[in-house]
PDB file of N, CA and C in Angstrom:
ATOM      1  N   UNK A   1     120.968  87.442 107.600  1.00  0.00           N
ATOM      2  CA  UNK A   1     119.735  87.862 106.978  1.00  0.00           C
ATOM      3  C   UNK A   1     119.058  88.944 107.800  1.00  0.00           C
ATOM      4  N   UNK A   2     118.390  89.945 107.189  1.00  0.00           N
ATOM      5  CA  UNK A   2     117.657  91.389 107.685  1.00  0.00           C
ATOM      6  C   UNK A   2     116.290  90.234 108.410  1.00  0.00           C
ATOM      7  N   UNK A   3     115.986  91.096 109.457  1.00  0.00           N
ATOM      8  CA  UNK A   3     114.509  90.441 110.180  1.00  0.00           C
ATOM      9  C   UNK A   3     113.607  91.229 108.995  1.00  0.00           C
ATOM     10  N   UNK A   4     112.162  90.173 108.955  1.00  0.00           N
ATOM     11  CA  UNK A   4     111.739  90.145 108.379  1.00  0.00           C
ATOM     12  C   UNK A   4     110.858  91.469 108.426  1.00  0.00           C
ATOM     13  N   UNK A   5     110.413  92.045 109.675  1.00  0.00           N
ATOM     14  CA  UNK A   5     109.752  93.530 109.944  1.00  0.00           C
ATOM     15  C   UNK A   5     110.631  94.388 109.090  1.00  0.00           C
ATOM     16  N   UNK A   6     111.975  94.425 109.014  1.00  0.00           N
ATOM     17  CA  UNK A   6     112.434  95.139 107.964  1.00  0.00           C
ATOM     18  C   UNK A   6     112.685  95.105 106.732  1.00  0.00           C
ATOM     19  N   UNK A   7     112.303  93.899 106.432  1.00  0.00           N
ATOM     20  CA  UNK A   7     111.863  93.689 104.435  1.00  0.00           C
ATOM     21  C   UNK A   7     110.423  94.320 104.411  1.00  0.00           C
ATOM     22  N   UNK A   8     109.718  93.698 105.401  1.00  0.00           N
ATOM     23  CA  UNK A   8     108.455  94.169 104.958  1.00  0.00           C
ATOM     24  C   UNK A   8     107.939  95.740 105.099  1.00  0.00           C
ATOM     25  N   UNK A   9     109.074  96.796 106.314  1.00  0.00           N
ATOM     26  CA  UNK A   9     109.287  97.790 106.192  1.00  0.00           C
ATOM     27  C   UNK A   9     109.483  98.780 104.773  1.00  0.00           C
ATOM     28  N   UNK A  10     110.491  97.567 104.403  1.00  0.00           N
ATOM     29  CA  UNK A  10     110.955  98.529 102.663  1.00  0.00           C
ATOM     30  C   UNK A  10     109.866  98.370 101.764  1.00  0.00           C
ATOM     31  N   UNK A  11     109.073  97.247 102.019  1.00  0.00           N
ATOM     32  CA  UNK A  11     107.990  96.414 100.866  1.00  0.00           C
ATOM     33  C   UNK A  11     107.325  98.137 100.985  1.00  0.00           C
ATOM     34  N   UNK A  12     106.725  98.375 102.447  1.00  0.00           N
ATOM     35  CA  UNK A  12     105.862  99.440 102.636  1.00  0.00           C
ATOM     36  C   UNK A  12     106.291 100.606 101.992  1.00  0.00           C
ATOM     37  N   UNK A  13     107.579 100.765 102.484  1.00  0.00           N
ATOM     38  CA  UNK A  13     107.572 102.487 101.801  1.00  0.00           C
ATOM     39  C   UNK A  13     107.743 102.527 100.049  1.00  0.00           C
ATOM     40  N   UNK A  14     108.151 101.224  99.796  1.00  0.00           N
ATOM     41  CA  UNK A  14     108.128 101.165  98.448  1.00  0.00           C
ATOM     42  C   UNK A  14     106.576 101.091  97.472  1.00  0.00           C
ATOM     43  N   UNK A  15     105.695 101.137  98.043  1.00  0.00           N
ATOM     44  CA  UNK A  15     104.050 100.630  97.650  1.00  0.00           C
ATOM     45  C   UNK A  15     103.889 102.225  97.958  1.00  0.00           C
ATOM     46  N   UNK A  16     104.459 103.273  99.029  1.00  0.00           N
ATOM     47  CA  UNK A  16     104.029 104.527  99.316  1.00  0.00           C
ATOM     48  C   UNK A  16     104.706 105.548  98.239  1.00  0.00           C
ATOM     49  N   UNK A  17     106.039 105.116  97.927  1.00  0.00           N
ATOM     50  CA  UNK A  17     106.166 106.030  97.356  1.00  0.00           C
ATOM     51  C   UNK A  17     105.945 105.915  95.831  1.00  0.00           C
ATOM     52  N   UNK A  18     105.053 104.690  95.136  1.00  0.00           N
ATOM     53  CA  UNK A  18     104.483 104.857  94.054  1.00  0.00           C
ATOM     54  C   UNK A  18     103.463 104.893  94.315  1.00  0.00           C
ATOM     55  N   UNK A  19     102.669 105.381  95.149  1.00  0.00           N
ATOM     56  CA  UNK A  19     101.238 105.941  95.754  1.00  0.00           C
ATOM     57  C   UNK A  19     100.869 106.935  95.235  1.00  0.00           C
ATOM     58  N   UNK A  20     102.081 108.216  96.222  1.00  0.00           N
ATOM     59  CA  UNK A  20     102.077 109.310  95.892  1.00  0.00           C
ATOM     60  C   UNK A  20     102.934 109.905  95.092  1.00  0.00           C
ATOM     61  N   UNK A  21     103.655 109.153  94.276  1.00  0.00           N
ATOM     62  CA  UNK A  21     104.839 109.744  93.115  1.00  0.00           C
ATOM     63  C   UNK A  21     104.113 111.525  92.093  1.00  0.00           C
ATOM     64  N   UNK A  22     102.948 110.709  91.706  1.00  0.00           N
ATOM     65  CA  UNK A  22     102.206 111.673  91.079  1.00  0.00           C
ATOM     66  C   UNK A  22     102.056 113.138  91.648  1.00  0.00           C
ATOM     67  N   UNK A  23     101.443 112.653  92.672  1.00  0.00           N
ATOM     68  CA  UNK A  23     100.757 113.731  93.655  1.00  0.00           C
ATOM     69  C   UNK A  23     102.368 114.632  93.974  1.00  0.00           C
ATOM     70  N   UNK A  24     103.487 114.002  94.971  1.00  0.00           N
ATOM     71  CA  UNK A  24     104.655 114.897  95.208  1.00  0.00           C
ATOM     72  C   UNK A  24     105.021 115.610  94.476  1.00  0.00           C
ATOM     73  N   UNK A  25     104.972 114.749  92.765  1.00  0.00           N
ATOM     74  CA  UNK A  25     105.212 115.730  92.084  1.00  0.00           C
ATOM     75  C   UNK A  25     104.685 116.968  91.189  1.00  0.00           C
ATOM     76  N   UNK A  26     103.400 117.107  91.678  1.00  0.00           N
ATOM     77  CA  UNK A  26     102.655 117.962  91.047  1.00  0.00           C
ATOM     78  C   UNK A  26     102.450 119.222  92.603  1.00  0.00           C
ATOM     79  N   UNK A  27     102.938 118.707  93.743  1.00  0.00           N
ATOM     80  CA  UNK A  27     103.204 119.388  94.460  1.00  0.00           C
ATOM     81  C   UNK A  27     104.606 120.297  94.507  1.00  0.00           C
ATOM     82  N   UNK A  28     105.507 119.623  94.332  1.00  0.00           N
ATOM     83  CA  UNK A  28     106.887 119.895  94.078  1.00  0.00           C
ATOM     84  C   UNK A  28     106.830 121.229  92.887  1.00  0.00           C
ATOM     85  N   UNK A  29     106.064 121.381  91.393  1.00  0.00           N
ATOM     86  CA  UNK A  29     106.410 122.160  90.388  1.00  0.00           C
ATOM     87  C   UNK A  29     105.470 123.084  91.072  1.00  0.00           C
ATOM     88  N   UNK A  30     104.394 123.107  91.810  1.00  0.00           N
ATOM     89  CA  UNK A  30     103.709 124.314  92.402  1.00  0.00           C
ATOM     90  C   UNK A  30     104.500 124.837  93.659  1.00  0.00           C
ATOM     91  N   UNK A  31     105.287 124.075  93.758  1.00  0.00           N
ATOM     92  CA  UNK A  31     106.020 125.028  95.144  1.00  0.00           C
ATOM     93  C   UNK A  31     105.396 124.562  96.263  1.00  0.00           C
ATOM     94  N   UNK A  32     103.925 123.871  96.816  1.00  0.00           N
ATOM     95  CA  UNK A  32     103.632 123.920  97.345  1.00  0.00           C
ATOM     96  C   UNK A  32     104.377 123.187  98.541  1.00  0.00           C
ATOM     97  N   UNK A  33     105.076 124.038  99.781  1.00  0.00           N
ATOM     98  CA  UNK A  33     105.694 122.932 100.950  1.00  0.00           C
ATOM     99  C   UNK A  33     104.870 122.639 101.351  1.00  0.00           C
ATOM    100  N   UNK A  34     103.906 123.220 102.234  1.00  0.00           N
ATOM    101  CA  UNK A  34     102.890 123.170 103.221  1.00  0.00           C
ATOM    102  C   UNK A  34     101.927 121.493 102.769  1.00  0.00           C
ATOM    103  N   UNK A  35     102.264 121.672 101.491  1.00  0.00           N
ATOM    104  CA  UNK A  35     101.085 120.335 100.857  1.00  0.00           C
ATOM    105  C   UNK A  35     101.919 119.008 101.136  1.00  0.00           C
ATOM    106  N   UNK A  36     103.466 119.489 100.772  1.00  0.00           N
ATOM    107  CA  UNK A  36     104.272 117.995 101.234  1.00  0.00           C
ATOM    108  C   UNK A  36     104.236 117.379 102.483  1.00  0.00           C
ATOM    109  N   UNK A  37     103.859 118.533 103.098  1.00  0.00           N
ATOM    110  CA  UNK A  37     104.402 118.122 104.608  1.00  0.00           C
ATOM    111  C   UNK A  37     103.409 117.140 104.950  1.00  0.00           C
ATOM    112  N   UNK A  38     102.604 117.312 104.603  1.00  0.00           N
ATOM    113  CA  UNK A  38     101.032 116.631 105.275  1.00  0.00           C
ATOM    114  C   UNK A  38     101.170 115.313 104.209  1.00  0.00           C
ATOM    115  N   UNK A  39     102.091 115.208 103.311  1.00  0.00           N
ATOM    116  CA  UNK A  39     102.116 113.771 102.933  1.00  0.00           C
ATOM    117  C   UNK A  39     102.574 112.623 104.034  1.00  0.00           C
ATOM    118  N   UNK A  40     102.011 111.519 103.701  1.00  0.00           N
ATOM    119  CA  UNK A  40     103.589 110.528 104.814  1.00  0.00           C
ATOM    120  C   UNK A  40     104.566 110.648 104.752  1.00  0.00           C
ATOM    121  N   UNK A  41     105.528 110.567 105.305  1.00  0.00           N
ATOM    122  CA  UNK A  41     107.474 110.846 105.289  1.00  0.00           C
ATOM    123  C   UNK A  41     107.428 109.525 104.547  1.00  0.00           C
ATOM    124  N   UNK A  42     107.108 108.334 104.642  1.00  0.00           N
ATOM    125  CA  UNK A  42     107.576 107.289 104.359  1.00  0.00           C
ATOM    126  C   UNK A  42     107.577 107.632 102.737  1.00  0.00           C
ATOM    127  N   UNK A  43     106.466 108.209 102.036  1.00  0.00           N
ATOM    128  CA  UNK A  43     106.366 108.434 100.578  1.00  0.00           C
ATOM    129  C   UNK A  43     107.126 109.076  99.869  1.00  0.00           C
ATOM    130  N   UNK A  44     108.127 109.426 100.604  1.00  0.00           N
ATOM    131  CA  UNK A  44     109.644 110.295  99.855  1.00  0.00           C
ATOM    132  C   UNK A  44     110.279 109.353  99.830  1.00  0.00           C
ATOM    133  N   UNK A  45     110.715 109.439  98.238  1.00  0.00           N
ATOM    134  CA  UNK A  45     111.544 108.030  97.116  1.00  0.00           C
ATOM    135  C   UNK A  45     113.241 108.693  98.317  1.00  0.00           C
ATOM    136  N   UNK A  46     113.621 109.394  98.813  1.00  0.00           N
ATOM    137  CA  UNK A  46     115.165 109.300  99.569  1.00  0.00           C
ATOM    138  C   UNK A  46     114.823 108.213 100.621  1.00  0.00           C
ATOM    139  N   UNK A  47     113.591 107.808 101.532  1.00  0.00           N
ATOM    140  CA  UNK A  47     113.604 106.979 102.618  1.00  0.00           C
ATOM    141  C   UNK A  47     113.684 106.263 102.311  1.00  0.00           C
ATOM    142  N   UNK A  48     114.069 105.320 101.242  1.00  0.00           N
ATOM    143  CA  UNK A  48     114.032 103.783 100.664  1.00  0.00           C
ATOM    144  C   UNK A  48     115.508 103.881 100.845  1.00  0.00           C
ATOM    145  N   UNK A  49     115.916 102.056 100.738  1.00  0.00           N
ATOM    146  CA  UNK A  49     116.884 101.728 101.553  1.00  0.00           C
ATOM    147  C   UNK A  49     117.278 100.680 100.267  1.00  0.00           C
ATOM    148  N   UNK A  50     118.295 100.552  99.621  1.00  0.00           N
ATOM    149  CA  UNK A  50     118.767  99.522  98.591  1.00  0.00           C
ATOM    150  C   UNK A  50     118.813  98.284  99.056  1.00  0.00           C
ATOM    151  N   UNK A  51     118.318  97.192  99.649  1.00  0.00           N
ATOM    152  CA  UNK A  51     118.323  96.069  99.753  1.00  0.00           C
ATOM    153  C   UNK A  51     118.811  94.606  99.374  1.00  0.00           C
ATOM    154  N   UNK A  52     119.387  93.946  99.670  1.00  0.00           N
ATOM    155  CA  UNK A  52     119.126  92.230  98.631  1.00  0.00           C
ATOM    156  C   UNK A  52     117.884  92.033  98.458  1.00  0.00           C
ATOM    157  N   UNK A  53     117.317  91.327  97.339  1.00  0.00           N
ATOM    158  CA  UNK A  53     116.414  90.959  97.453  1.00  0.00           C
ATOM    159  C   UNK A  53     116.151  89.648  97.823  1.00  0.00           C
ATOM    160  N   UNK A  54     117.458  88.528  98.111  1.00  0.00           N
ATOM    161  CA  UNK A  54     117.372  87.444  98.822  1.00  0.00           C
ATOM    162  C   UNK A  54     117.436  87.540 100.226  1.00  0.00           C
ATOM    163  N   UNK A  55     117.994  88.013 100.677  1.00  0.00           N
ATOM    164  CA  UNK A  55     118.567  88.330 102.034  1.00  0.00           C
ATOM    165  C   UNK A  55     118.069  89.501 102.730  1.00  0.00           C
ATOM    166  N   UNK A  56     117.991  90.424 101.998  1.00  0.00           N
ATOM    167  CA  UNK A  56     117.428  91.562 102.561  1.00  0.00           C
ATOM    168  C   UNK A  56     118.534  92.611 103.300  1.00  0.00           C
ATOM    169  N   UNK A  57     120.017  92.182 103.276  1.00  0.00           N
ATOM    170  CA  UNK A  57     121.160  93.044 103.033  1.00  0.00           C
ATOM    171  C   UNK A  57     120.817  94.281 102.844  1.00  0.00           C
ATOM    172  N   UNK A  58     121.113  95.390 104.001  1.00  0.00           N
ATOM    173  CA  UNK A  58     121.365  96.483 103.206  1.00  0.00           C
ATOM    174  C   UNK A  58     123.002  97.435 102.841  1.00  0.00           C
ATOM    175  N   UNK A  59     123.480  96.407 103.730  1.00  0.00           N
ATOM    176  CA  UNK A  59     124.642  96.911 102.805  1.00  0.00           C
ATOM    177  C   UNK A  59     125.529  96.092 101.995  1.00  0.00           C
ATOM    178  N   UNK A  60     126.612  97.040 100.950  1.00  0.00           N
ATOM    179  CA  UNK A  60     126.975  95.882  99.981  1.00  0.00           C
ATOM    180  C   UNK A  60     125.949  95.480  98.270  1.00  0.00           C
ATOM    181  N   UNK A  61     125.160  96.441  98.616  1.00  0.00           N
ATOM    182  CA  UNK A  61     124.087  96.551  97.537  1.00  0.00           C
ATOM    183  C   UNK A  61     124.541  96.385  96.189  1.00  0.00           C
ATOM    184  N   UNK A  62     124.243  95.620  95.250  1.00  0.00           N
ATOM    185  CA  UNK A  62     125.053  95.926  93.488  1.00  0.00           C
ATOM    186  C   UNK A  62     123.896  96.184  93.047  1.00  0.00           C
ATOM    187  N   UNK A  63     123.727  97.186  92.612  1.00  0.00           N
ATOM    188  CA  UNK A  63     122.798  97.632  91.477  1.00  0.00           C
ATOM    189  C   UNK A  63     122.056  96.918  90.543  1.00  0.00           C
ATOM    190  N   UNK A  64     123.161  96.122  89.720  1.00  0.00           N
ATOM    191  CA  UNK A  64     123.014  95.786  88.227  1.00  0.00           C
ATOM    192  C   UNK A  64     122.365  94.252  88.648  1.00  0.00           C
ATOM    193  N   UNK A  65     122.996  93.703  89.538  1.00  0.00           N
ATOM    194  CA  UNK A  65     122.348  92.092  89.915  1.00  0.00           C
ATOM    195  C   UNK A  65     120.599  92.621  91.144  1.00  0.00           C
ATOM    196  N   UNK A  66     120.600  93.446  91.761  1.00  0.00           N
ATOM    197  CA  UNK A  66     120.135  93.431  92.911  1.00  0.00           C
ATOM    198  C   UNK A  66     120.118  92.544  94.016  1.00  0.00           C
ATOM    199  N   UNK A  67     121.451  92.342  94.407  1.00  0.00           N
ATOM    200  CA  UNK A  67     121.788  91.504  95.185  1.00  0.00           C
ATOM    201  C   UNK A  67     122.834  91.962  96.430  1.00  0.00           C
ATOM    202  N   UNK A  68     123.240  91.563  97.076  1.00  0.00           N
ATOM    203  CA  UNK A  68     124.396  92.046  97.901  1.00  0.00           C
ATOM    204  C   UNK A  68     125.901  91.272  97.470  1.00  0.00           C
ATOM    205  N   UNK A  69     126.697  91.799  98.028  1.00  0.00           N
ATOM    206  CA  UNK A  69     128.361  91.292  97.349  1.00  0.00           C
ATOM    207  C   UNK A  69     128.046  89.916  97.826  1.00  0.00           C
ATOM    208  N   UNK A  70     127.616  89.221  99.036  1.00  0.00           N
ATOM    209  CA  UNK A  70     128.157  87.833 100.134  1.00  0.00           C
ATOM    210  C   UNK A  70     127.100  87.381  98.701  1.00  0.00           C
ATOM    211  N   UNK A  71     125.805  87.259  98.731  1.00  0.00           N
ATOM    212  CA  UNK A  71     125.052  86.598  97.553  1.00  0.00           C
ATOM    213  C   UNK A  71     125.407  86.855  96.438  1.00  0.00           C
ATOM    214  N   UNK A  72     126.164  87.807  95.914  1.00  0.00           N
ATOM    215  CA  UNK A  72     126.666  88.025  94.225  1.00  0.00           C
ATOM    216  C   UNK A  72     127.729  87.227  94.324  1.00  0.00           C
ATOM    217  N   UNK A  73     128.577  86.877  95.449  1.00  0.00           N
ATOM    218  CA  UNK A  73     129.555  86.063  95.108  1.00  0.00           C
ATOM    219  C   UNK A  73     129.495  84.116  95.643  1.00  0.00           C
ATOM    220  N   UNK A  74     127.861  83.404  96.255  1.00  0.00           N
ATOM    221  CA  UNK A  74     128.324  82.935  96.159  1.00  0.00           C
ATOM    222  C   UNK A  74     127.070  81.973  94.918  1.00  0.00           C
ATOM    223  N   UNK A  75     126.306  83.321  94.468  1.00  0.00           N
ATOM    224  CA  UNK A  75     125.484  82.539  93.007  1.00  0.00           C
ATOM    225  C   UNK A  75     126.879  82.689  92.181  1.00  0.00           C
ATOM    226  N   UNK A  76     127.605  83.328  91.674  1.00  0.00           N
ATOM    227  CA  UNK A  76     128.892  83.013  90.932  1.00  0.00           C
ATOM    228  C   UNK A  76     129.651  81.881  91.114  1.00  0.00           C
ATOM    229  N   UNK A  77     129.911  81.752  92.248  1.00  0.00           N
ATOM    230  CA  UNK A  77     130.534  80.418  92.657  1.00  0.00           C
ATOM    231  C   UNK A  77     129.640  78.833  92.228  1.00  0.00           C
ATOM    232  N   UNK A  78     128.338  78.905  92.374  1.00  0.00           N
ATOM    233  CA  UNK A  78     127.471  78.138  91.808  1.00  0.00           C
ATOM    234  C   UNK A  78     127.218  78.199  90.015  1.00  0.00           C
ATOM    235  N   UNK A  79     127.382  78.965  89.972  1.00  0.00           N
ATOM    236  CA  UNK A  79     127.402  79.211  88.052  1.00  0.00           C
ATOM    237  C   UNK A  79     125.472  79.848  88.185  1.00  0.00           C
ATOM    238  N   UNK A  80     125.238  80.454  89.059  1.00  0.00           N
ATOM    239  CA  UNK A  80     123.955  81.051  89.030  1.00  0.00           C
ATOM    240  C   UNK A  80     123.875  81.987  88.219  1.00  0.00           C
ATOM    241  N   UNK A  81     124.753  82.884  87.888  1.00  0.00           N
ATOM    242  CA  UNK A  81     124.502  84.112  87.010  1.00  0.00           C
ATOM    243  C   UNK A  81     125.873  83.668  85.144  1.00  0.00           C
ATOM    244  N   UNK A  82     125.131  83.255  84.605  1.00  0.00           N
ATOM    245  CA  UNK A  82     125.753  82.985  83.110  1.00  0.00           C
ATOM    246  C   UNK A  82     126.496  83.829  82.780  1.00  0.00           C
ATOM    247  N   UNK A  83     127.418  83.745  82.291  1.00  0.00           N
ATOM    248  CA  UNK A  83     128.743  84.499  81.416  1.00  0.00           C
ATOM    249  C   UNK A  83     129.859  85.106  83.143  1.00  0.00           C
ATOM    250  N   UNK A  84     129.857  84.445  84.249  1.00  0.00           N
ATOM    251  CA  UNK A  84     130.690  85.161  85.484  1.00  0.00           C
ATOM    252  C   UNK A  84     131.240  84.071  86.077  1.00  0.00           C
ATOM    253  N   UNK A  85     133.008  84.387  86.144  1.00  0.00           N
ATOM    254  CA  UNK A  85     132.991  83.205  86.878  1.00  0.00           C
ATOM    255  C   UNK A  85     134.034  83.983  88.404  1.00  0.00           C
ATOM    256  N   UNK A  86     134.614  82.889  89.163  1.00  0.00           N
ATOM    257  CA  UNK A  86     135.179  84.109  90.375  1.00  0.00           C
ATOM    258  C   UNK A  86     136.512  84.002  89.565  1.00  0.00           C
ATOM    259  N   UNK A  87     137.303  84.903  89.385  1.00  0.00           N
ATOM    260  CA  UNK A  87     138.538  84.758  89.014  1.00  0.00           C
ATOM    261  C   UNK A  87     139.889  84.705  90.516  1.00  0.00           C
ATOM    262  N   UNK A  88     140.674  83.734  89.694  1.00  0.00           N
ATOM    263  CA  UNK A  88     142.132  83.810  90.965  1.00  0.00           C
ATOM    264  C   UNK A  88     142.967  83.638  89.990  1.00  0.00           C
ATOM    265  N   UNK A  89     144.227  84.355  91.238  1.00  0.00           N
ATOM    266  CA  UNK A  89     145.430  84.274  90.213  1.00  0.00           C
ATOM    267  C   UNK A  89     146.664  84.042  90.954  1.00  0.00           C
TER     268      UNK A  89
END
């Protein structure tokens, strides 16, 4: 499991960069650099980090569950996610 300063790291930049989503981007179609710069770094949607959201994993990320592979495979194994099962052969 990720320490917890670094979930609550992502919590942060994720609350920043729908802060200033608006604002970057009304900076961005004016061209203005000089105006970005003086934003926080943290408020640029590239510094976010794909996460688990159980675990806090950052790597191994699945998209579609938001989970990591070690937790996508062992809620499957539990019958946590409906219509998946693990296949062997």
């Amino acid at each position: 499991m990720a320490k917890e300063s670094m979930k609550a790291r992502e919590v942060k930049r994720k609350r920043l960069v729908e802060k200033y989503a608006a604002k970057r981007e009304e900076l961005k179609k004016a061209g203005d650099s000089v105006g970005l710069q003086k934003l926080p770094r943290n408020s640029s949607k590239v510094r976010m980090r794909n996460r688990c959201n159980l675990t806090g994993r950052p790597r191994g990320y699945m998209r579609d569950f938001g989970v990591s592979r070690v937790t996508f495979r062992e809620m499957v194994l539990f019958g946590l996610i409906p219509g998946l099962t693990k296949s062997s052969w």
